[in-house]
PDB file of N, CA and C in Angstrom:
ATOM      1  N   UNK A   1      18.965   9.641  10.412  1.00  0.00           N
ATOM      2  CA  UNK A   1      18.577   9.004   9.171  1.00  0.00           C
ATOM      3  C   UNK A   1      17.481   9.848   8.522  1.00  0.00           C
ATOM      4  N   UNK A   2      17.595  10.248   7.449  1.00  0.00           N
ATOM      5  CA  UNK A   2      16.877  10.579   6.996  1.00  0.00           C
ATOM      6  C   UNK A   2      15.530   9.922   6.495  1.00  0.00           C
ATOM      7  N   UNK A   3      14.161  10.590   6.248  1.00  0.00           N
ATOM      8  CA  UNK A   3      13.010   9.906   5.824  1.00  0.00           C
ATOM      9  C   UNK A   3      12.809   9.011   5.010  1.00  0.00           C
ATOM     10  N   UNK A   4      12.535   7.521   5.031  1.00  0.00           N
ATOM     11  CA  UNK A   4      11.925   6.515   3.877  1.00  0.00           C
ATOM     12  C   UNK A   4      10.999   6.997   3.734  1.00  0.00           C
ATOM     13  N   UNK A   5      10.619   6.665   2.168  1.00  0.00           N
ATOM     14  CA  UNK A   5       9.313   6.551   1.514  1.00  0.00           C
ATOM     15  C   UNK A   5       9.283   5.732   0.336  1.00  0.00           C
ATOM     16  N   UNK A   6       8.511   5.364   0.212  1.00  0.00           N
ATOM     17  CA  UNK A   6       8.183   4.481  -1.027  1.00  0.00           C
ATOM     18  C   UNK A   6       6.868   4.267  -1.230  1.00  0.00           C
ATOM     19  N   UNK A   7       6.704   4.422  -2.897  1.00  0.00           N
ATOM     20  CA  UNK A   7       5.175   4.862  -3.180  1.00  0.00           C
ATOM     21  C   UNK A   7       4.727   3.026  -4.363  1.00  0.00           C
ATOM     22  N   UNK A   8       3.349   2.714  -4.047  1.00  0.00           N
ATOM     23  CA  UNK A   8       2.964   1.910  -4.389  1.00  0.00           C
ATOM     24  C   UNK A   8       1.465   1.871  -4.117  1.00  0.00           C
ATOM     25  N   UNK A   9       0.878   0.954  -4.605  1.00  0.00           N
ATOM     26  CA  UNK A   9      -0.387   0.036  -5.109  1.00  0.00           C
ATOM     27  C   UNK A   9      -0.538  -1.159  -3.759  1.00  0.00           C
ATOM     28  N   UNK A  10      -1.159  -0.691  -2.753  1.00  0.00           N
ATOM     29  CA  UNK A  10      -1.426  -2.081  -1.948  1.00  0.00           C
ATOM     30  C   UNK A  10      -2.097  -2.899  -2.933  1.00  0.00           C
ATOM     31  N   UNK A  11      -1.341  -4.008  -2.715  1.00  0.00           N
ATOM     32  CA  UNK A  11      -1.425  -5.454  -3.203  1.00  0.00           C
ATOM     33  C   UNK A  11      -2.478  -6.461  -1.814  1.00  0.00           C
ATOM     34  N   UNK A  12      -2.375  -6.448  -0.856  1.00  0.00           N
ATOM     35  CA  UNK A  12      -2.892  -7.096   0.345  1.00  0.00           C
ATOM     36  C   UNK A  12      -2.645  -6.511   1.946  1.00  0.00           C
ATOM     37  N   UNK A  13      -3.674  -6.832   2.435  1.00  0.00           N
ATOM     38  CA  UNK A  13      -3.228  -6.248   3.928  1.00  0.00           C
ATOM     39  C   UNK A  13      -3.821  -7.362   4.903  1.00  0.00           C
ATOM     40  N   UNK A  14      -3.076  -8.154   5.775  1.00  0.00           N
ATOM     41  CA  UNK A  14      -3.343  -8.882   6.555  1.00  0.00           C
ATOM     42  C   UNK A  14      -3.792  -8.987   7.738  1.00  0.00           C
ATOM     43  N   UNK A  15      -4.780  -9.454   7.785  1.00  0.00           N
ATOM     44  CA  UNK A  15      -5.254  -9.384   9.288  1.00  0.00           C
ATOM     45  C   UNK A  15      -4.269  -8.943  10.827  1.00  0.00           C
ATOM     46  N   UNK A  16      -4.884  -8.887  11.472  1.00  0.00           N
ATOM     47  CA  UNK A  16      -3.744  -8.302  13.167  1.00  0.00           C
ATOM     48  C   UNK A  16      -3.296  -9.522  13.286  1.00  0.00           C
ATOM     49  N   UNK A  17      -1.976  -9.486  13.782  1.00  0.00           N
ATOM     50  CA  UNK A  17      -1.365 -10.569  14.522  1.00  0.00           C
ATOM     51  C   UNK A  17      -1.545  -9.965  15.947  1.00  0.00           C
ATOM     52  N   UNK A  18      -1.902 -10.815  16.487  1.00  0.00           N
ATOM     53  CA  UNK A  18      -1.937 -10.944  18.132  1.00  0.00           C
ATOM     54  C   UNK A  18      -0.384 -11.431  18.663  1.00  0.00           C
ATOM     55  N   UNK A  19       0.651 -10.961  18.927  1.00  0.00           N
ATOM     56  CA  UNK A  19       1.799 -11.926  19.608  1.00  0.00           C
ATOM     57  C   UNK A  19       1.807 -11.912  21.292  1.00  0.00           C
ATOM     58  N   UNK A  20       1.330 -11.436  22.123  1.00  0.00           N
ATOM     59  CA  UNK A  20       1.075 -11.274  22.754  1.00  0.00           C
ATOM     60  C   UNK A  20       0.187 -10.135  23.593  1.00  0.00           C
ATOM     61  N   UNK A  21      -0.137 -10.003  24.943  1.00  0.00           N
ATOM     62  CA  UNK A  21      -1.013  -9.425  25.287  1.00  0.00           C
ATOM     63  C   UNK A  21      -0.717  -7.615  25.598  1.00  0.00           C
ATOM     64  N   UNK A  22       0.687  -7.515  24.879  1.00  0.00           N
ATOM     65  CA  UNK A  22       1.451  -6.096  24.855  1.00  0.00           C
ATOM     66  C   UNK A  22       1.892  -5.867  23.230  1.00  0.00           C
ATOM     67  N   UNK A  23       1.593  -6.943  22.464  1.00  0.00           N
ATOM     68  CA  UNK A  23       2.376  -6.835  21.270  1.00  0.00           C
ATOM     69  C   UNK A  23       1.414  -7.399  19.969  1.00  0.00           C
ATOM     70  N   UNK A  24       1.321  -6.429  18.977  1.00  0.00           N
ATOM     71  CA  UNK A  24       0.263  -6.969  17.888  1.00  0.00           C
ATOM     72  C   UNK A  24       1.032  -6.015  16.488  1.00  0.00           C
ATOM     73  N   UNK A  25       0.712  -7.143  15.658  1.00  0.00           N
ATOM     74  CA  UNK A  25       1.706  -6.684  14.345  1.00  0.00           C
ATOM     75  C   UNK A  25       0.269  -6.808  12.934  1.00  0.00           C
ATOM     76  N   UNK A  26       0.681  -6.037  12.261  1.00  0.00           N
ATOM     77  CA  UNK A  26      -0.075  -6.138  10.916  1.00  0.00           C
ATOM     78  C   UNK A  26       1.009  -5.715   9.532  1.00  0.00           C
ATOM     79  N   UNK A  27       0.580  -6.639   8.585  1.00  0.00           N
ATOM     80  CA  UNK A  27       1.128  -6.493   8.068  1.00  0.00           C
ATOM     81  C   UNK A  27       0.418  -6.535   6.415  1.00  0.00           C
ATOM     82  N   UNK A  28       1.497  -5.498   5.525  1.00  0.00           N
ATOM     83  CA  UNK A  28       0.716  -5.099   4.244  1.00  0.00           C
ATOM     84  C   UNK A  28       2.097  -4.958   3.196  1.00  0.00           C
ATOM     85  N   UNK A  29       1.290  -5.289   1.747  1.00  0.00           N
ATOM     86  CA  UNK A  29       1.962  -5.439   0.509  1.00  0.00           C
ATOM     87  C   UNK A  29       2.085  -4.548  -0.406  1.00  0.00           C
ATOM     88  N   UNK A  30       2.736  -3.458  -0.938  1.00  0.00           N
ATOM     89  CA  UNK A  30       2.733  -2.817  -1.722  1.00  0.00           C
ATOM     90  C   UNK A  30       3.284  -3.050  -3.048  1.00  0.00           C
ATOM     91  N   UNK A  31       2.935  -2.991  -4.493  1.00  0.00           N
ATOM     92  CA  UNK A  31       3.696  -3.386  -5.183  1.00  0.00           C
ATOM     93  C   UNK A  31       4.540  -1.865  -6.146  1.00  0.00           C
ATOM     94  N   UNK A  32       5.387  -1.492  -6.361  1.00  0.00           N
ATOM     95  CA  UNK A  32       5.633  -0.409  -6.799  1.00  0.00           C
ATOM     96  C   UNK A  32       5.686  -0.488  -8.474  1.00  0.00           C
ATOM     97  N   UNK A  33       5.729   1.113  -9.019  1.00  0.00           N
ATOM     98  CA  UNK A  33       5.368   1.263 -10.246  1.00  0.00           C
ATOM     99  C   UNK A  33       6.914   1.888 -10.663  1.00  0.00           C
ATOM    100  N   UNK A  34       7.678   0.663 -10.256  1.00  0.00           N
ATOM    101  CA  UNK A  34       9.173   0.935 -11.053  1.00  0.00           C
ATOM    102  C   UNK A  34       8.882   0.000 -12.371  1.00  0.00           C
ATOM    103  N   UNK A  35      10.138   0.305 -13.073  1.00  0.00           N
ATOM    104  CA  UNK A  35      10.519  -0.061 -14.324  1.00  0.00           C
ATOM    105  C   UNK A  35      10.699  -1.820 -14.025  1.00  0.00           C
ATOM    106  N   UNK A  36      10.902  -2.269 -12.939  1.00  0.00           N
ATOM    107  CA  UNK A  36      10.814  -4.119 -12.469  1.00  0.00           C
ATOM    108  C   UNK A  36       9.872  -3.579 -11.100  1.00  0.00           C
ATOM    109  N   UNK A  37       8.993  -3.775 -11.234  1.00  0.00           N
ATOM    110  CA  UNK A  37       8.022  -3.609  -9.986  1.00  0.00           C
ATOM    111  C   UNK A  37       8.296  -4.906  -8.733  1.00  0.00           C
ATOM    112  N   UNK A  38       8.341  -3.692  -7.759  1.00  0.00           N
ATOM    113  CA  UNK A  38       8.636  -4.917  -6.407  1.00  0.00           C
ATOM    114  C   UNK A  38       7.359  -5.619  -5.275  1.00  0.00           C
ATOM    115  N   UNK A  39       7.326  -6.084  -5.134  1.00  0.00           N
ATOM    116  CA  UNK A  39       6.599  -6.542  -3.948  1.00  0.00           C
ATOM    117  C   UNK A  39       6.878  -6.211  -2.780  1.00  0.00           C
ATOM    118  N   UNK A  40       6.869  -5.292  -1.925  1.00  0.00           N
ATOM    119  CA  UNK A  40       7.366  -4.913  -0.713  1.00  0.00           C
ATOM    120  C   UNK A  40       6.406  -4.869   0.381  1.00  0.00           C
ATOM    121  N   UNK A  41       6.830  -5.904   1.101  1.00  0.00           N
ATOM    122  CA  UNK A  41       5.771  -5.732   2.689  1.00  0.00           C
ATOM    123  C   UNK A  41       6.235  -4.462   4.176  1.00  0.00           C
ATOM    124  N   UNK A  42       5.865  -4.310   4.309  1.00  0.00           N
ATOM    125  CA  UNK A  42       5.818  -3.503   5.537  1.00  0.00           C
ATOM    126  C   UNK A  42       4.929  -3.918   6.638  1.00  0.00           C
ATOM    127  N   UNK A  43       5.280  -3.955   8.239  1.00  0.00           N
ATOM    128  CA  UNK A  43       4.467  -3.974   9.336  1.00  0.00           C
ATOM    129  C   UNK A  43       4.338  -2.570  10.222  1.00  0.00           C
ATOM    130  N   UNK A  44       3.134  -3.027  10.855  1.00  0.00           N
ATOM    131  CA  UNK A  44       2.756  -1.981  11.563  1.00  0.00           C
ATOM    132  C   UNK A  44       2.491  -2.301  12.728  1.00  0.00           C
ATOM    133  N   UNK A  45       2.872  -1.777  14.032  1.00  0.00           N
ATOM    134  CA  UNK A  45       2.293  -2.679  14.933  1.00  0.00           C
ATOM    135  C   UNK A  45       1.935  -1.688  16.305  1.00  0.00           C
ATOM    136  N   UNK A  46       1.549  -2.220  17.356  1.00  0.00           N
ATOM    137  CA  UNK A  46       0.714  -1.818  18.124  1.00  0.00           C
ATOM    138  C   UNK A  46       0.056  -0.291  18.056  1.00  0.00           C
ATOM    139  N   UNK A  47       0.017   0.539  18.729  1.00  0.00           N
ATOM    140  CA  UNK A  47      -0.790   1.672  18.140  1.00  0.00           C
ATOM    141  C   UNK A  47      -0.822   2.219  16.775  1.00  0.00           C
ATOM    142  N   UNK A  48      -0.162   2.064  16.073  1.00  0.00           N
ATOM    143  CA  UNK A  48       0.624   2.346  14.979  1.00  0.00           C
ATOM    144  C   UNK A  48       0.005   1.402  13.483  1.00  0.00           C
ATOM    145  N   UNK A  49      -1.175   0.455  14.133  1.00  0.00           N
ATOM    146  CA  UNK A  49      -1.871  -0.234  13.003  1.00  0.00           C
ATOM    147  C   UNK A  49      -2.871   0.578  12.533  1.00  0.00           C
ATOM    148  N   UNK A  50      -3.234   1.524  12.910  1.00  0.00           N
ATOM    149  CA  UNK A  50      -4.424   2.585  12.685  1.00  0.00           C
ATOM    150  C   UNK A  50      -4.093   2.906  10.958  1.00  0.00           C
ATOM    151  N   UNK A  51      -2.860   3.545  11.006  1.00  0.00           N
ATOM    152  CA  UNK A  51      -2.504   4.037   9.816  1.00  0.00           C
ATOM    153  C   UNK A  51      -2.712   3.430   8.245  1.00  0.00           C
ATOM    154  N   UNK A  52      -3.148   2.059   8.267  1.00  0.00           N
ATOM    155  CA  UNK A  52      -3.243   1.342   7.058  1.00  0.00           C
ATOM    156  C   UNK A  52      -4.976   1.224   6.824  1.00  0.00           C
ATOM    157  N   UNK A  53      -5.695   1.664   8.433  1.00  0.00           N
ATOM    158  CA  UNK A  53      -6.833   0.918   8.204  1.00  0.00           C
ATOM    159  C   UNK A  53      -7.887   1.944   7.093  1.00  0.00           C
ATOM    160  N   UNK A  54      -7.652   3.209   6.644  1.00  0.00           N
ATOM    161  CA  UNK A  54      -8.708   3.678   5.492  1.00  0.00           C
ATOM    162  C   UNK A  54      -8.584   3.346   4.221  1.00  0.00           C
ATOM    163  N   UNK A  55      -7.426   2.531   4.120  1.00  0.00           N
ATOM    164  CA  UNK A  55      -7.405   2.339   2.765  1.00  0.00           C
ATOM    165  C   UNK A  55      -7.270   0.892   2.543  1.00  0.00           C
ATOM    166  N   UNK A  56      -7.756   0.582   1.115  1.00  0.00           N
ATOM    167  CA  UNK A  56      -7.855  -1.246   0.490  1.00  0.00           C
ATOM    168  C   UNK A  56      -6.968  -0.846  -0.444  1.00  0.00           C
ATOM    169  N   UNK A  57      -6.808  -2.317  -1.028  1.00  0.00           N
ATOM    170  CA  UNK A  57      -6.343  -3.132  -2.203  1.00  0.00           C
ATOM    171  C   UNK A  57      -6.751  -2.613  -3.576  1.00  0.00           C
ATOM    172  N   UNK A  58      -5.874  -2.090  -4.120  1.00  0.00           N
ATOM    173  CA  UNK A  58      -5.682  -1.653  -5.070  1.00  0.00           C
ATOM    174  C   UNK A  58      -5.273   0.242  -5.292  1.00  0.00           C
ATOM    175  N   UNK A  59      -5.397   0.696  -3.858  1.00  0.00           N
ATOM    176  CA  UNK A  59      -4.897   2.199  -3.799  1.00  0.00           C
ATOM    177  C   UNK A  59      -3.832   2.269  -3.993  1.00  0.00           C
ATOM    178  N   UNK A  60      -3.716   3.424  -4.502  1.00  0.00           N
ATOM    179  CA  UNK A  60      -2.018   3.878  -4.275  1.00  0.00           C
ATOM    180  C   UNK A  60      -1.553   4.455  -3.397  1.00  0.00           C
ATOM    181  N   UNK A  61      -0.940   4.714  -2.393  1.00  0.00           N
ATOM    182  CA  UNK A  61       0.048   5.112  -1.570  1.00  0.00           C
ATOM    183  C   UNK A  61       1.166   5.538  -1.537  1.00  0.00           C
ATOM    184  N   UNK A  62       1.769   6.401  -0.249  1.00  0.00           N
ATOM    185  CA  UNK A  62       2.827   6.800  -0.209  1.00  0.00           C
ATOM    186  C   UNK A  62       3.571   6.176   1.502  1.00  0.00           C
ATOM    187  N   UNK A  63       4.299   5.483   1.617  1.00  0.00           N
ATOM    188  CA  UNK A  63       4.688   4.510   2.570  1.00  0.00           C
ATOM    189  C   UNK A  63       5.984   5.384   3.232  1.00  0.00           C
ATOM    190  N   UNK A  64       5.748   6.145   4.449  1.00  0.00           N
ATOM    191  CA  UNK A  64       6.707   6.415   5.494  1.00  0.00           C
ATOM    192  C   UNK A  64       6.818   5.480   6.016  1.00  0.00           C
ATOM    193  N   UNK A  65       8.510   5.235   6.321  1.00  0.00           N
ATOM    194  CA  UNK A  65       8.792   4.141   7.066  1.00  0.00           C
ATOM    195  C   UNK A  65      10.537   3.688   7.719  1.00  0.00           C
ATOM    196  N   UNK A  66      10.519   3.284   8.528  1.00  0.00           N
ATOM    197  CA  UNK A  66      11.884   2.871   9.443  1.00  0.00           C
ATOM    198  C   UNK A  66      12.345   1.356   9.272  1.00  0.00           C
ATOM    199  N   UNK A  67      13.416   1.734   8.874  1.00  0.00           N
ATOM    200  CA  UNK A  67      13.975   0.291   8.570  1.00  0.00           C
ATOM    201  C   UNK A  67      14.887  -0.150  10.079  1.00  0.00           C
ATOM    202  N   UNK A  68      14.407  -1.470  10.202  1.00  0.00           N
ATOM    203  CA  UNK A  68      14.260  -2.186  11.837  1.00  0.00           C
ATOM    204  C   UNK A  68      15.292  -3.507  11.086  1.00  0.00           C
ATOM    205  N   UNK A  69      16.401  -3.470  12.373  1.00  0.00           N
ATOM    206  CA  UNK A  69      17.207  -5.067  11.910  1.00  0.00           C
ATOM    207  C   UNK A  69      17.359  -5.371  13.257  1.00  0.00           C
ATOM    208  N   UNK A  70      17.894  -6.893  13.181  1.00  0.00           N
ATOM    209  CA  UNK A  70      18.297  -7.355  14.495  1.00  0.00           C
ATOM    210  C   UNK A  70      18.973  -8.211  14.190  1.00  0.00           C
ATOM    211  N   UNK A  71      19.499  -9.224  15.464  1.00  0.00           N
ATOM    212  CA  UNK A  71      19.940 -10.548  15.038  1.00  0.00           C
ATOM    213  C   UNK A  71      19.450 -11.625  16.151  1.00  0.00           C
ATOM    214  N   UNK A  72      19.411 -12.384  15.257  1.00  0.00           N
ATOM    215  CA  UNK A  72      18.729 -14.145  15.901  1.00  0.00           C
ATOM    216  C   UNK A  72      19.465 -14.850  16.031  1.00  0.00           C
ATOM    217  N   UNK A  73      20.138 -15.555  17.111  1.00  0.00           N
ATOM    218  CA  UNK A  73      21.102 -16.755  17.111  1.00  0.00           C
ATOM    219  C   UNK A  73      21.739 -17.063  15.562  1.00  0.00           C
ATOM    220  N   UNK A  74      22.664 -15.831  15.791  1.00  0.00           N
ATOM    221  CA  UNK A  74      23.403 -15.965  14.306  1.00  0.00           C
ATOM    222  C   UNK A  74      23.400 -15.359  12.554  1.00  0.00           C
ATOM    223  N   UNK A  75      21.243 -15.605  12.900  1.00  0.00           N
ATOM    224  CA  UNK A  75      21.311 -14.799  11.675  1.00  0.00           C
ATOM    225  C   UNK A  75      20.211 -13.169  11.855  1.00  0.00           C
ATOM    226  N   UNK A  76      20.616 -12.828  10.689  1.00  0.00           N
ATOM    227  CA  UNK A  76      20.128 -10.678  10.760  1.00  0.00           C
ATOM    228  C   UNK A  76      19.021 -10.783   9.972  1.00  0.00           C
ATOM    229  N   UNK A  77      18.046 -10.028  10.324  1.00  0.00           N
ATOM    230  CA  UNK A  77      16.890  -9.771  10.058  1.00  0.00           C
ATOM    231  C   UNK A  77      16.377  -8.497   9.714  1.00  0.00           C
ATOM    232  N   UNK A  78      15.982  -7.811   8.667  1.00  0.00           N
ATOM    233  CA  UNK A  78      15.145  -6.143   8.734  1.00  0.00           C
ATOM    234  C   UNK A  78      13.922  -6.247   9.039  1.00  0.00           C
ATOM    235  N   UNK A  79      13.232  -5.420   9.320  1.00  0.00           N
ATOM    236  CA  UNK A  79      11.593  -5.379   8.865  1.00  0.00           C
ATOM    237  C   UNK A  79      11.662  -3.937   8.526  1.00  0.00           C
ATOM    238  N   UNK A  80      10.643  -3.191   7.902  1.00  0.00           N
ATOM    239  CA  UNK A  80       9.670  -1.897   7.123  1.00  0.00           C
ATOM    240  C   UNK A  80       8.736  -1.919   8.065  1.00  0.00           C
ATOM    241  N   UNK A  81       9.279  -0.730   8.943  1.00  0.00           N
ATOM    242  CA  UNK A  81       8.758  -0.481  10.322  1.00  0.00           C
ATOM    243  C   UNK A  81       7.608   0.470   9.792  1.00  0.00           C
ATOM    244  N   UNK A  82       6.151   1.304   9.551  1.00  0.00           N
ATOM    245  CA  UNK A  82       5.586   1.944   8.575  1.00  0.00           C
ATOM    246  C   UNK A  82       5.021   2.927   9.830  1.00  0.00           C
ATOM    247  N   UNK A  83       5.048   4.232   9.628  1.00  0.00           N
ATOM    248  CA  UNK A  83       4.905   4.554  10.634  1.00  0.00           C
ATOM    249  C   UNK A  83       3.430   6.152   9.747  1.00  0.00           C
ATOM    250  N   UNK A  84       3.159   5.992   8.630  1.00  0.00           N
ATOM    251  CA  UNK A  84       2.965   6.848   8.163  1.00  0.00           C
ATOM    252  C   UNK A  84       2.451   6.662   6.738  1.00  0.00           C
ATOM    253  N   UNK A  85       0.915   6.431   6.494  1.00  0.00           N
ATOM    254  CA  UNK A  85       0.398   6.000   4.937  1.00  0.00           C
ATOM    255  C   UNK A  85      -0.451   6.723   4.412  1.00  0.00           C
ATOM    256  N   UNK A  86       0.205   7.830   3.398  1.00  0.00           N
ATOM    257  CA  UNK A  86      -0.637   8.709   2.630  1.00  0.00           C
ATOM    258  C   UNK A  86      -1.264   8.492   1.654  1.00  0.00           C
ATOM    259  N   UNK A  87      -2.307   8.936   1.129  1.00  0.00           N
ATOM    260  CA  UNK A  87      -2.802   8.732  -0.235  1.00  0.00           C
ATOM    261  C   UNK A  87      -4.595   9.084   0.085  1.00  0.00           C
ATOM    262  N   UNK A  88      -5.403   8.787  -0.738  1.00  0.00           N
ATOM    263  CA  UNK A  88      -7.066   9.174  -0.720  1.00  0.00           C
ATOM    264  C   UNK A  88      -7.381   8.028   0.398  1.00  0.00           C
ATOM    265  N   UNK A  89      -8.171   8.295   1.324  1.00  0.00           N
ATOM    266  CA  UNK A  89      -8.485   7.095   1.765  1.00  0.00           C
ATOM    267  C   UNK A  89      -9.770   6.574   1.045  1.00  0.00           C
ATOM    268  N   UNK A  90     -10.110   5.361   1.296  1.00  0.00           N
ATOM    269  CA  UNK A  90     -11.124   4.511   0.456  1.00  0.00           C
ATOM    270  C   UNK A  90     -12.900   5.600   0.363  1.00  0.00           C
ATOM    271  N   UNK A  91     -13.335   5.673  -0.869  1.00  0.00           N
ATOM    272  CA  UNK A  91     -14.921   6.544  -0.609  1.00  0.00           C
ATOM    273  C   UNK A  91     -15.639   5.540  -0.169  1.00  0.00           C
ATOM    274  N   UNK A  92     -16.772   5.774   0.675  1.00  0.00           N
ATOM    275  CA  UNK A  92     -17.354   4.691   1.357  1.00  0.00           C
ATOM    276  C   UNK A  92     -18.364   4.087   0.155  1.00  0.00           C
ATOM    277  N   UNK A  93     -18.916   2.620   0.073  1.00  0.00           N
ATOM    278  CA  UNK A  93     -19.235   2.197  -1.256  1.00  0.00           C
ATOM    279  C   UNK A  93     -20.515   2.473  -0.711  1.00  0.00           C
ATOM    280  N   UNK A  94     -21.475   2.350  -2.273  1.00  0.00           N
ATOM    281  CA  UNK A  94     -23.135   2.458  -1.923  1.00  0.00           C
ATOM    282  C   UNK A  94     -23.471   1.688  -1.059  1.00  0.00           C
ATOM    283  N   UNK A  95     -23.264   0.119  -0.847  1.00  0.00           N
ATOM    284  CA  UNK A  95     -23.709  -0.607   0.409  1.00  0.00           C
ATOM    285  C   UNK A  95     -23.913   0.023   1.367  1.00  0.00           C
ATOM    286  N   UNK A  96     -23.042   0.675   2.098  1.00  0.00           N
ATOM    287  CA  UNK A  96     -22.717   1.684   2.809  1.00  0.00           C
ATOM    288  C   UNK A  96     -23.637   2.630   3.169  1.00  0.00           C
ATOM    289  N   UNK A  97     -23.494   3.299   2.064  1.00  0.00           N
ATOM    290  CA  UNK A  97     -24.329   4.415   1.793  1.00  0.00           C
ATOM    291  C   UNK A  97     -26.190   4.035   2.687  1.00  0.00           C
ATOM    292  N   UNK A  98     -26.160   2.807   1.891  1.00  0.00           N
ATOM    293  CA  UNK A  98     -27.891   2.410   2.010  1.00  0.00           C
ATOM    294  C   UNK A  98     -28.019   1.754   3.210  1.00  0.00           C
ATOM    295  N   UNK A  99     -26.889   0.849   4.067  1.00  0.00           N
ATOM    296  CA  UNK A  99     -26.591   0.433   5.232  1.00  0.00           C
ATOM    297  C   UNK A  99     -27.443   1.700   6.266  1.00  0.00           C
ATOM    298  N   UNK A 100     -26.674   2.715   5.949  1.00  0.00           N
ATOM    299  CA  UNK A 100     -26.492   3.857   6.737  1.00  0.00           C
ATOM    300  C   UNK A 100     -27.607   5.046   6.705  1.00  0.00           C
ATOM    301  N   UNK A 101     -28.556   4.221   5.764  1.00  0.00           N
ATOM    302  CA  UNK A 101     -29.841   5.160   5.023  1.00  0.00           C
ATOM    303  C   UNK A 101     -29.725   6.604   4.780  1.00  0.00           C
ATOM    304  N   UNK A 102     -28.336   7.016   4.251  1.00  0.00           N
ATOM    305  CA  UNK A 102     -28.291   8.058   3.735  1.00  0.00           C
ATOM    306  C   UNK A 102     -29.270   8.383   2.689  1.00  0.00           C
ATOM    307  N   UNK A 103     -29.820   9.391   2.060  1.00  0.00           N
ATOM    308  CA  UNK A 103     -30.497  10.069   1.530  1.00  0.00           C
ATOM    309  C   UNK A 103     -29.590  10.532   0.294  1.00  0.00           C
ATOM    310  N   UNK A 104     -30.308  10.834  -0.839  1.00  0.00           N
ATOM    311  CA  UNK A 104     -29.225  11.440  -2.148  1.00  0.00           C
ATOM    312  C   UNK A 104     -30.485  11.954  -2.523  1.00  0.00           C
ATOM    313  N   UNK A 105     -30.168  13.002  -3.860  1.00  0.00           N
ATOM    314  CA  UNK A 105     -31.028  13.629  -4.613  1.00  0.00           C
ATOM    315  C   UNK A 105     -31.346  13.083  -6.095  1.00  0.00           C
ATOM    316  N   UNK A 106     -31.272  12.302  -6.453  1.00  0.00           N
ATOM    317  CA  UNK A 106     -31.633  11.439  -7.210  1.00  0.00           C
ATOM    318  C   UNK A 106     -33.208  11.506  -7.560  1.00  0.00           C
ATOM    319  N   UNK A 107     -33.798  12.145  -8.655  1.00  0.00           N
ATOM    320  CA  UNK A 107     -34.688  12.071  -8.873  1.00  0.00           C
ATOM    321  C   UNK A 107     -35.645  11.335  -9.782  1.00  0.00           C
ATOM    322  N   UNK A 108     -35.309   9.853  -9.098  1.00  0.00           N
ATOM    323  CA  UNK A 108     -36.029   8.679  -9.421  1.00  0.00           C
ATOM    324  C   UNK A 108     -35.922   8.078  -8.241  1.00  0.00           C
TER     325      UNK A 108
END
């Protein structure tokens, strides 16, 4: 199969799911900048949650990802397996900055 990607605007990113003591899922919203813009979620899960964590809500992105199906007593399921999230990661804000008593040249 060749590479997914799909580029978007995180919309939200949800806290870790815990499912068990081998298994933890996260999951995030992208909305894309098509001509009918979509809402598309993607998960990430156990080692593999790292990848969402430099960036917030409202970046843009570029979303590598594996499309995952199964079936459940009858009925089929996908998920946006994300294995891969490019874009700027977040600049750290002044809070931050002064948290961390960085120093600037600011001469006032």
């Amino acid at each position: 199969m060749s590479e997914l990607t799909m580029k978007g605007v995180i919309k939200l990113i949800n806290p870790v799911k815990v499912i068990s003591d081998k298994f933890s899922v996260r999951e995030f919203v992208i909305t894309t900048a098509d001509k009918y813009p979509q809402e598309v979620i993607f998960q990430t899960v156990n080692d593999r949650m790292d990848v969402i964590a430099p960036y917030g809500q409202g970046q843009e992105v570029t979303v590598s990802f594996n499309v995952r199906g199964r079936e459940y007593n009858g009925k089929y399921y996908n998920t946006l397996d994300a294995y891969k999230v490019q874009g700027e990661a977040a600049a750290p804000s002044v809070l931050d900055s002064i948290l961390n008593n960085e120093q600037d040249d600011l001469p006032f």
